[in-house]
C-alpha atoms as a PDB file:
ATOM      1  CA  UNK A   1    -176.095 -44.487  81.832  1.00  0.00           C
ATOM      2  CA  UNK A   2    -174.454 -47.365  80.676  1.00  0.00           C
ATOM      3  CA  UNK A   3    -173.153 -50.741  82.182  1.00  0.00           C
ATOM      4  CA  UNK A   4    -169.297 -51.437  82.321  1.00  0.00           C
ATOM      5  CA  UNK A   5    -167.037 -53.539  83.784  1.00  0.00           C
ATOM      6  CA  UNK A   6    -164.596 -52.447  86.579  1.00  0.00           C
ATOM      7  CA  UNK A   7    -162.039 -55.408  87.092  1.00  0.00           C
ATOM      8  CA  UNK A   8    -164.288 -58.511  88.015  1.00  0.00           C
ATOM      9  CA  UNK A   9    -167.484 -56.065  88.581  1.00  0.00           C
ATOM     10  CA  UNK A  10    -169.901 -54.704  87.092  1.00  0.00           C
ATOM     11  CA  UNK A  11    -171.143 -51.617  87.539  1.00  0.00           C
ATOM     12  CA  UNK A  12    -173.127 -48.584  85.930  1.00  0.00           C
ATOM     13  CA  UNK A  13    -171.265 -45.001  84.771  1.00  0.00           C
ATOM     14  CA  UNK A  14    -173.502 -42.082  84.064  1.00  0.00           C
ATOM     15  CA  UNK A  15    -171.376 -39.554  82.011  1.00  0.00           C
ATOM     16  CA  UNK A  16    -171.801 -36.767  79.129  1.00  0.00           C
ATOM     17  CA  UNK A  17    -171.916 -38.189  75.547  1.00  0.00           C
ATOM     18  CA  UNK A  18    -168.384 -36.200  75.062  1.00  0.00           C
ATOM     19  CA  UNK A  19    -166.303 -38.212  78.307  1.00  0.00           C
ATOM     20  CA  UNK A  20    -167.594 -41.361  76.579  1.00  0.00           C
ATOM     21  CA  UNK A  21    -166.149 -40.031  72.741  1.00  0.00           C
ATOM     22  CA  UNK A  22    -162.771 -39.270  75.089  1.00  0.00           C
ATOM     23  CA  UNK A  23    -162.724 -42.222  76.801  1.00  0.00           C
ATOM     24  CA  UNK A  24    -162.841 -44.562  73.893  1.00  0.00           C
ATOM     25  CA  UNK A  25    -160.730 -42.282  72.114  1.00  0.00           C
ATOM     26  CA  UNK A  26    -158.106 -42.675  75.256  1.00  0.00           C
ATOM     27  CA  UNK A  27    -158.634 -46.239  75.451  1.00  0.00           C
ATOM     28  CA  UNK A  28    -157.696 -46.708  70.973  1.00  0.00           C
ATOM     29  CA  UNK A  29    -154.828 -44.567  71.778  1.00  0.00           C
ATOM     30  CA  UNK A  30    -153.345 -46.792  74.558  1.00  0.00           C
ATOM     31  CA  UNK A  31    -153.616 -49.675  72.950  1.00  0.00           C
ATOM     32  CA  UNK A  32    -156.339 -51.066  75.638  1.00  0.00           C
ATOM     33  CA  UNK A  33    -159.968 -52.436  76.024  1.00  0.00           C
ATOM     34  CA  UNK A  34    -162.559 -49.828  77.467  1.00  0.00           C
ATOM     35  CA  UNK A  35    -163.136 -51.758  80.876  1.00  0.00           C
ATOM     36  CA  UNK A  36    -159.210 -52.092  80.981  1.00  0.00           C
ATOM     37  CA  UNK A  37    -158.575 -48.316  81.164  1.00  0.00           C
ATOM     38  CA  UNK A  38    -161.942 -47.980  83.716  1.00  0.00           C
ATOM     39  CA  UNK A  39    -159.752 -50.858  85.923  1.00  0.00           C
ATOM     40  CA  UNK A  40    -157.227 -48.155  85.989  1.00  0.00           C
ATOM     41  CA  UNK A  41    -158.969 -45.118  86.740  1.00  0.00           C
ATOM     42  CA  UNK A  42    -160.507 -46.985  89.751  1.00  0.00           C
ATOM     43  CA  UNK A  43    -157.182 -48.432  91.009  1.00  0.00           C
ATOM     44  CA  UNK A  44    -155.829 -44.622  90.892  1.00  0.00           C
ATOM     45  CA  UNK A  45    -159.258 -42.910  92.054  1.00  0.00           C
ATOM     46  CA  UNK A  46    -158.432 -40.214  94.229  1.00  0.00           C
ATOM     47  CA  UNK A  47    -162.229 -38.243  93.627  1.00  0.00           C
ATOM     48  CA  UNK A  48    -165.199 -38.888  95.780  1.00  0.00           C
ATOM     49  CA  UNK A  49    -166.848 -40.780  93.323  1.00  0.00           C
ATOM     50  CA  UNK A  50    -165.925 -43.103  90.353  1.00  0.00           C
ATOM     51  CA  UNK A  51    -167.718 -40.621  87.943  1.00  0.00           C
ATOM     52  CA  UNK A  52    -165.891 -37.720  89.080  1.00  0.00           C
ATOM     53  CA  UNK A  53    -162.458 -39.143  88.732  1.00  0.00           C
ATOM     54  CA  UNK A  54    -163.291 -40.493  85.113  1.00  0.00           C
ATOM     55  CA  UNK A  55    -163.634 -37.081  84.488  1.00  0.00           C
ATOM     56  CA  UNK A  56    -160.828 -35.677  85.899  1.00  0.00           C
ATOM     57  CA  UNK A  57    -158.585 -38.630  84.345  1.00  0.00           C
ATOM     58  CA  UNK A  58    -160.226 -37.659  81.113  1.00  0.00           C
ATOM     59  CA  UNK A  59    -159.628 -33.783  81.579  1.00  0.00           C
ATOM     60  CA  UNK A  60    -155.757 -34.918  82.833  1.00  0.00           C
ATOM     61  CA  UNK A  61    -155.059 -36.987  79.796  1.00  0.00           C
ATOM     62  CA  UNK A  62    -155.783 -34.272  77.105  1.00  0.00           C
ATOM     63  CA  UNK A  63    -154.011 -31.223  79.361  1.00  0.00           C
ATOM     64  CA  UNK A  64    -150.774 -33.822  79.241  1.00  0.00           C
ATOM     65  CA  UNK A  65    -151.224 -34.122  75.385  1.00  0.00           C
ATOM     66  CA  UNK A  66    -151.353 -30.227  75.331  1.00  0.00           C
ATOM     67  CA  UNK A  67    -148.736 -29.602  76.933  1.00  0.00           C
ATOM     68  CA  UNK A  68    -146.323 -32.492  75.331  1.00  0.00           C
ATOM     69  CA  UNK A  69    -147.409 -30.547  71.972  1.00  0.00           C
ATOM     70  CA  UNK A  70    -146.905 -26.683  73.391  1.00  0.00           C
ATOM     71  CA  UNK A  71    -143.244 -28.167  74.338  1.00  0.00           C
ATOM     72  CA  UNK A  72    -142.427 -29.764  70.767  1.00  0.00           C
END
C-alpha cells in the first residue's frame, strides 16, 4: 500500500507491484507527475472503487497502444 496524492488529498492505493511499474511508466510517457495522472483517473472513474478503475485505466492505456501499433 502506498500513500498518494489525489488532487488536494491524500489518500492510500493498494495495487500489484506490476500496475505501479505501468503507472509510472504511463505517467513518463505523458509527460506528467504520478499524482497528476491519479487526478485524472479519479476525475474519469467510472469503477466502484478508485483501485479498480486504476486498473482498468492501466489495462485501457496499453490495449490503445496495441492496437495504434496492429494498425501501423
Amino acid at each position: 500500500m502506498r500513500n498518494v496524492r489525489v488532487g488536494t488529498r491524500r489518500t492510500s492505493l493498494r495495487l500489484e507491484t506490476a500496475v505501479w511499474d505501468a503507472l509510472h511508466d504511463v505517467a513518463r510517457r505523458e509527460g506528467m507527475p504520478l499524482n497528476r495522472l491519479l487526478t485524472r483517473i479519479a476525475g474519469a472513474q467510472s469503477e466502484s472503487s478508485f483501485t479498480a478503475s486504476v486498473r482498468v485505466f492501466v489495462l485501457g492505456y496499453y490495449r490503445g497502444l496495441a492496437e495504434r501499433q496492429q494498425r501501423a
